[in-house]
C-alpha atoms as a PDB file:
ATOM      1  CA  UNK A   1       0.000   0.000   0.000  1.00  0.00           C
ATOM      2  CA  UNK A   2       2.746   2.445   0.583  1.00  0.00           C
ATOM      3  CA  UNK A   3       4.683   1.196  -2.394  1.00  0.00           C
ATOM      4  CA  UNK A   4       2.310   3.291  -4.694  1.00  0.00           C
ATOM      5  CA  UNK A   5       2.418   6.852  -2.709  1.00  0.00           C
ATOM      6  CA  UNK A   6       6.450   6.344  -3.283  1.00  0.00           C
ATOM      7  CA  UNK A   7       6.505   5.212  -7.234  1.00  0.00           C
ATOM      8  CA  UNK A   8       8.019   9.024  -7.827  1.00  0.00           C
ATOM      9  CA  UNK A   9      10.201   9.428  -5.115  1.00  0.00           C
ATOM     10  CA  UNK A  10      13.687   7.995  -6.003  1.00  0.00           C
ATOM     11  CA  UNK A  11      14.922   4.639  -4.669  1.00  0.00           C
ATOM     12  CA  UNK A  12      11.103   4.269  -3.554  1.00  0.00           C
ATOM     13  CA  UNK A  13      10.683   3.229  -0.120  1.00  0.00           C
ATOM     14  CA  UNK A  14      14.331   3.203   0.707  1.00  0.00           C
ATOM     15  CA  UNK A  15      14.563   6.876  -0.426  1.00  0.00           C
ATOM     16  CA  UNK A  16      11.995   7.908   1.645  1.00  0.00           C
ATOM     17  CA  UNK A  17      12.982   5.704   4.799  1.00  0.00           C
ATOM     18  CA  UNK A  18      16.915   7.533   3.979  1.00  0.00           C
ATOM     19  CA  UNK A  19      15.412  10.937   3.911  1.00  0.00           C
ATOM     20  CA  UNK A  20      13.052  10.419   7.155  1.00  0.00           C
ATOM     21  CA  UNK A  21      16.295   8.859   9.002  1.00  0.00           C
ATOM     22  CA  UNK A  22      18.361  12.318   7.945  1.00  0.00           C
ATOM     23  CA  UNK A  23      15.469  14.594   9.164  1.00  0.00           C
ATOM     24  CA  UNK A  24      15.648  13.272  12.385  1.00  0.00           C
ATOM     25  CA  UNK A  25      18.323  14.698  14.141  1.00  0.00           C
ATOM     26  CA  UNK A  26      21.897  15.247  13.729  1.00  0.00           C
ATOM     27  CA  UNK A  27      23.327  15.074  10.227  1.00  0.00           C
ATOM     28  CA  UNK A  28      24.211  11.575  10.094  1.00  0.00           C
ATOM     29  CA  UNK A  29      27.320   9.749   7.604  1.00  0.00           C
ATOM     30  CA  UNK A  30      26.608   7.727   4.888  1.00  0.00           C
ATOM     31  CA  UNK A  31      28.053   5.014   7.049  1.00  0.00           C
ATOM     32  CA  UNK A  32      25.630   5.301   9.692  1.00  0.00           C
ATOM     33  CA  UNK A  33      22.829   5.969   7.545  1.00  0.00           C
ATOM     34  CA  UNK A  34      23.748   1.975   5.513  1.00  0.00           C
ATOM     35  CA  UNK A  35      24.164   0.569   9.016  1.00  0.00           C
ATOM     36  CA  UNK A  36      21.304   1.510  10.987  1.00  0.00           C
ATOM     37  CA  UNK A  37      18.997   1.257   7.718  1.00  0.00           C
ATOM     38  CA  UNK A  38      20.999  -2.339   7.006  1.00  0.00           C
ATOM     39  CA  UNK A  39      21.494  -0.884   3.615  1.00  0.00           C
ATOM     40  CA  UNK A  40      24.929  -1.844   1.871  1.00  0.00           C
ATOM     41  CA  UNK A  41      27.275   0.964   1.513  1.00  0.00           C
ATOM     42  CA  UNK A  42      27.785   0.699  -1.958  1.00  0.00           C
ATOM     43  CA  UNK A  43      24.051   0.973  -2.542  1.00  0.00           C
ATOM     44  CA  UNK A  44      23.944   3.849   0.065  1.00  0.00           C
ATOM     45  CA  UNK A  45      26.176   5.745  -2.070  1.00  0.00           C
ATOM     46  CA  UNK A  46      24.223   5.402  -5.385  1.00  0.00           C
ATOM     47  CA  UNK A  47      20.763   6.191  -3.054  1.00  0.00           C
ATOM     48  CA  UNK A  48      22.312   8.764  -1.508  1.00  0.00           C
ATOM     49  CA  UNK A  49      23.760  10.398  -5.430  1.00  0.00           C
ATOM     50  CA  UNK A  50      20.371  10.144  -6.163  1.00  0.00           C
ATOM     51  CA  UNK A  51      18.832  11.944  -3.735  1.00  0.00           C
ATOM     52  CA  UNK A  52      21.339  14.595  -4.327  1.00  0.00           C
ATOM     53  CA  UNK A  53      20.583  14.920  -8.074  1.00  0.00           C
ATOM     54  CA  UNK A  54      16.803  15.425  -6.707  1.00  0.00           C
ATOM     55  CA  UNK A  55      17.941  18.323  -4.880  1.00  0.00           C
ATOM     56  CA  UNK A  56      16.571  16.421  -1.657  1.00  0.00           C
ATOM     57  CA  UNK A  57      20.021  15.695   0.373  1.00  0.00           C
ATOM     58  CA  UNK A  58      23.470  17.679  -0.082  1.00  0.00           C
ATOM     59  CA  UNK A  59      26.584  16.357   1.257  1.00  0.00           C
ATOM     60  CA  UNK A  60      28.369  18.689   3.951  1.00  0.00           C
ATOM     61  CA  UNK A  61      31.485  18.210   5.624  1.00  0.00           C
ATOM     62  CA  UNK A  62      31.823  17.626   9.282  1.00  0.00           C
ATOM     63  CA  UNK A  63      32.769  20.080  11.190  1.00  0.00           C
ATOM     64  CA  UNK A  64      34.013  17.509  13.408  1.00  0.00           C
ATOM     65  CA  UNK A  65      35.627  15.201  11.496  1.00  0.00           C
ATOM     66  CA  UNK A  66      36.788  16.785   7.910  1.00  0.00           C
ATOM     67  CA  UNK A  67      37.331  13.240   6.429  1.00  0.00           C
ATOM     68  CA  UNK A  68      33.710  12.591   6.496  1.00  0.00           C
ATOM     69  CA  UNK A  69      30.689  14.325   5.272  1.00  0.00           C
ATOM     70  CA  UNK A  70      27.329  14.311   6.800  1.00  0.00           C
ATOM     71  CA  UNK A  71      23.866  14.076   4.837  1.00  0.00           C
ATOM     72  CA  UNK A  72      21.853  17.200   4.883  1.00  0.00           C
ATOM     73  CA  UNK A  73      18.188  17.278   3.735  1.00  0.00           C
ATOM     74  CA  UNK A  74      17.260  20.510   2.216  1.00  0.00           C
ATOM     75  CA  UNK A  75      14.212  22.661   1.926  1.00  0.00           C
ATOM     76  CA  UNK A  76      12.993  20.558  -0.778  1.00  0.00           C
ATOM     77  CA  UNK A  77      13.869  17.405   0.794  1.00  0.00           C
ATOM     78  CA  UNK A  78      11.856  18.785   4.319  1.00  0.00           C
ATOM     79  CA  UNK A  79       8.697  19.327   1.570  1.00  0.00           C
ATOM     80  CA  UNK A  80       8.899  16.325  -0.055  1.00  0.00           C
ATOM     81  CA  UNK A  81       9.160  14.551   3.443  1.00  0.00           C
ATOM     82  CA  UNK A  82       6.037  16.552   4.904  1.00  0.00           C
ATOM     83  CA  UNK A  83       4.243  15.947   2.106  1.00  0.00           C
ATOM     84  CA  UNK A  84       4.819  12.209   1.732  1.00  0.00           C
ATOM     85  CA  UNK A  85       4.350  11.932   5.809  1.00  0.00           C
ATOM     86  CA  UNK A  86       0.829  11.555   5.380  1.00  0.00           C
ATOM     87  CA  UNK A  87       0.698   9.529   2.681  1.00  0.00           C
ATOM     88  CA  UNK A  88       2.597   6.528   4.368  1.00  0.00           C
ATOM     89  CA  UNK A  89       0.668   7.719   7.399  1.00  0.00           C
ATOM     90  CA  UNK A  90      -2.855   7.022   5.296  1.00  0.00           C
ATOM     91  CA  UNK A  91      -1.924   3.700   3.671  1.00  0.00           C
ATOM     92  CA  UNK A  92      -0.408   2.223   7.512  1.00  0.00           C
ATOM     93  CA  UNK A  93      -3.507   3.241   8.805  1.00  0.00           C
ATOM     94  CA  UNK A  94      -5.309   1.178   6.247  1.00  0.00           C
ATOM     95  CA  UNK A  95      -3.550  -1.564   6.175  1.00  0.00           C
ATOM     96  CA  UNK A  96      -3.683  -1.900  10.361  1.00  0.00           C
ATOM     97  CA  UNK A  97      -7.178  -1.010   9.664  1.00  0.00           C
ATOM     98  CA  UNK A  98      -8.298  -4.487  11.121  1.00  0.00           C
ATOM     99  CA  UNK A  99      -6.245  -3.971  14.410  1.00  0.00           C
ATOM    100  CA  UNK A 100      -6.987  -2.042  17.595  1.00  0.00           C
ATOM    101  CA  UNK A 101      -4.421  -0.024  19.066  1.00  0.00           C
ATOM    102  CA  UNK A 102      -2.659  -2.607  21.713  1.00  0.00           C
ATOM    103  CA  UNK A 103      -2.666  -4.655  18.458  1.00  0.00           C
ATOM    104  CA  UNK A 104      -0.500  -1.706  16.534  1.00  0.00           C
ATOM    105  CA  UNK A 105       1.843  -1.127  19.000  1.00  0.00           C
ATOM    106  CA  UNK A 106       2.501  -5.002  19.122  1.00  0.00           C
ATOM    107  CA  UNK A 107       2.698  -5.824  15.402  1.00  0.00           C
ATOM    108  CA  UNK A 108       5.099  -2.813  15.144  1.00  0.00           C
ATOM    109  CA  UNK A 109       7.006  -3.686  17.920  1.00  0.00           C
ATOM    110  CA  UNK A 110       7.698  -7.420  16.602  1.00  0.00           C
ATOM    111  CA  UNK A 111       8.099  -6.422  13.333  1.00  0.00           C
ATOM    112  CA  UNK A 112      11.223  -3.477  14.422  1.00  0.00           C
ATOM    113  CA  UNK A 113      11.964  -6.460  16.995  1.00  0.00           C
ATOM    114  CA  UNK A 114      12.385  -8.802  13.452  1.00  0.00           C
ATOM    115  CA  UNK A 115      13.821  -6.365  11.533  1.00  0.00           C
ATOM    116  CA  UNK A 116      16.429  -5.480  14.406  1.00  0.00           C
ATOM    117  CA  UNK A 117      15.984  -1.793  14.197  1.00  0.00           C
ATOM    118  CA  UNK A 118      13.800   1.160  14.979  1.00  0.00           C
ATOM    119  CA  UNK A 119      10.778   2.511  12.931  1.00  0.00           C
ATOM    120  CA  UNK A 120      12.042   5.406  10.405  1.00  0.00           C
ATOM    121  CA  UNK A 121       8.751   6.291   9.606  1.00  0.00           C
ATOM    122  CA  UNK A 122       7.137   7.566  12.679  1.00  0.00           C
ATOM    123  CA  UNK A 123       5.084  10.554  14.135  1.00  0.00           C
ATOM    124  CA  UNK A 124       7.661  12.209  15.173  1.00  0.00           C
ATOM    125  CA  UNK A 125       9.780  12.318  12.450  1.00  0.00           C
ATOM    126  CA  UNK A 126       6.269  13.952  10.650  1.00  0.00           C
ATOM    127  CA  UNK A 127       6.225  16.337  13.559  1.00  0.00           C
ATOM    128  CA  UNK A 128       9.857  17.536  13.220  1.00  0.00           C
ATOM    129  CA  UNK A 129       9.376  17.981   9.178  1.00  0.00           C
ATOM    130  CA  UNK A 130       6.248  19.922   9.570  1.00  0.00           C
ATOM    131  CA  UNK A 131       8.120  22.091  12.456  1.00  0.00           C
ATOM    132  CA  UNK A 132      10.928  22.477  10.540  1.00  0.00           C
ATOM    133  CA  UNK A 133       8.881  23.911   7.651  1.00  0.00           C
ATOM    134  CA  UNK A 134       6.716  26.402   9.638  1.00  0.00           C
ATOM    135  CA  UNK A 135      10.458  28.111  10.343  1.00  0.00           C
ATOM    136  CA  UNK A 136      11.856  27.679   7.274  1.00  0.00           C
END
């Protein structure tokens, strides 16, 4: 069900799960980004080129560290993010339609349990796009 709001965006559903994960907080490296999204890094550098050409992600250096550079999302990227935010949010809610809200939490807790990560997708990462936008 998501698959479809995501056709556009590029790398689909891994593009958007990148971008949310960059939103988030503090710029991360493309080596962080490939491990805690259990994304090769090879791959993460082609997803990552791509979301650059998009004009959704630039690379910046680290202030901290000048042999890396950290992933940025720009304006664009923060639209493209709030508008896509509920999107995913419509077609999760449709296909949990059948469960009640203990039952959501569960299924969503096994499945990050199974996946061995987090959720990238999640209402907060909607609430700091849409903040982020009202100040930009």
């Amino acid at each position: 069900m998501v698959g479809p709001k995501l056709a556009g965006f590029p790398h689909g559903e891994r593009g958007y799960q990148t971008l949310c994960e960059v939103v988030q907080g503090t710029p991360p490296s493309q080596a962080v980004l490939a491990a805690k999204l259990g994304i090769d890094r090879t791959m993460m550098t082609y997803l990552i080129d791509d979301l650059v050409e998009a004009g959704y992600v630039e690379r910046r250096p680290n202030p901290a560290d000048r042999r890396q550079r950290q992933i940025v999302a720009t304006s664009r990227g923060l639209e493209a993010v709030g508008a896509l935010c509920g999107q995913v949010a419509e077609a999760e809610e449709a296909a949990l339609s059948t469960l009640d809200d203990d039952e959501r939490r569960l299924f969503r807790r096994l499945l990050d349990k199974a996946a061995g990560n987090v959720p990238v997708h999640t209402v907060e990462a909607c609430a700091i796009v849409t903040n982020a936008l009202k100040t930009a």
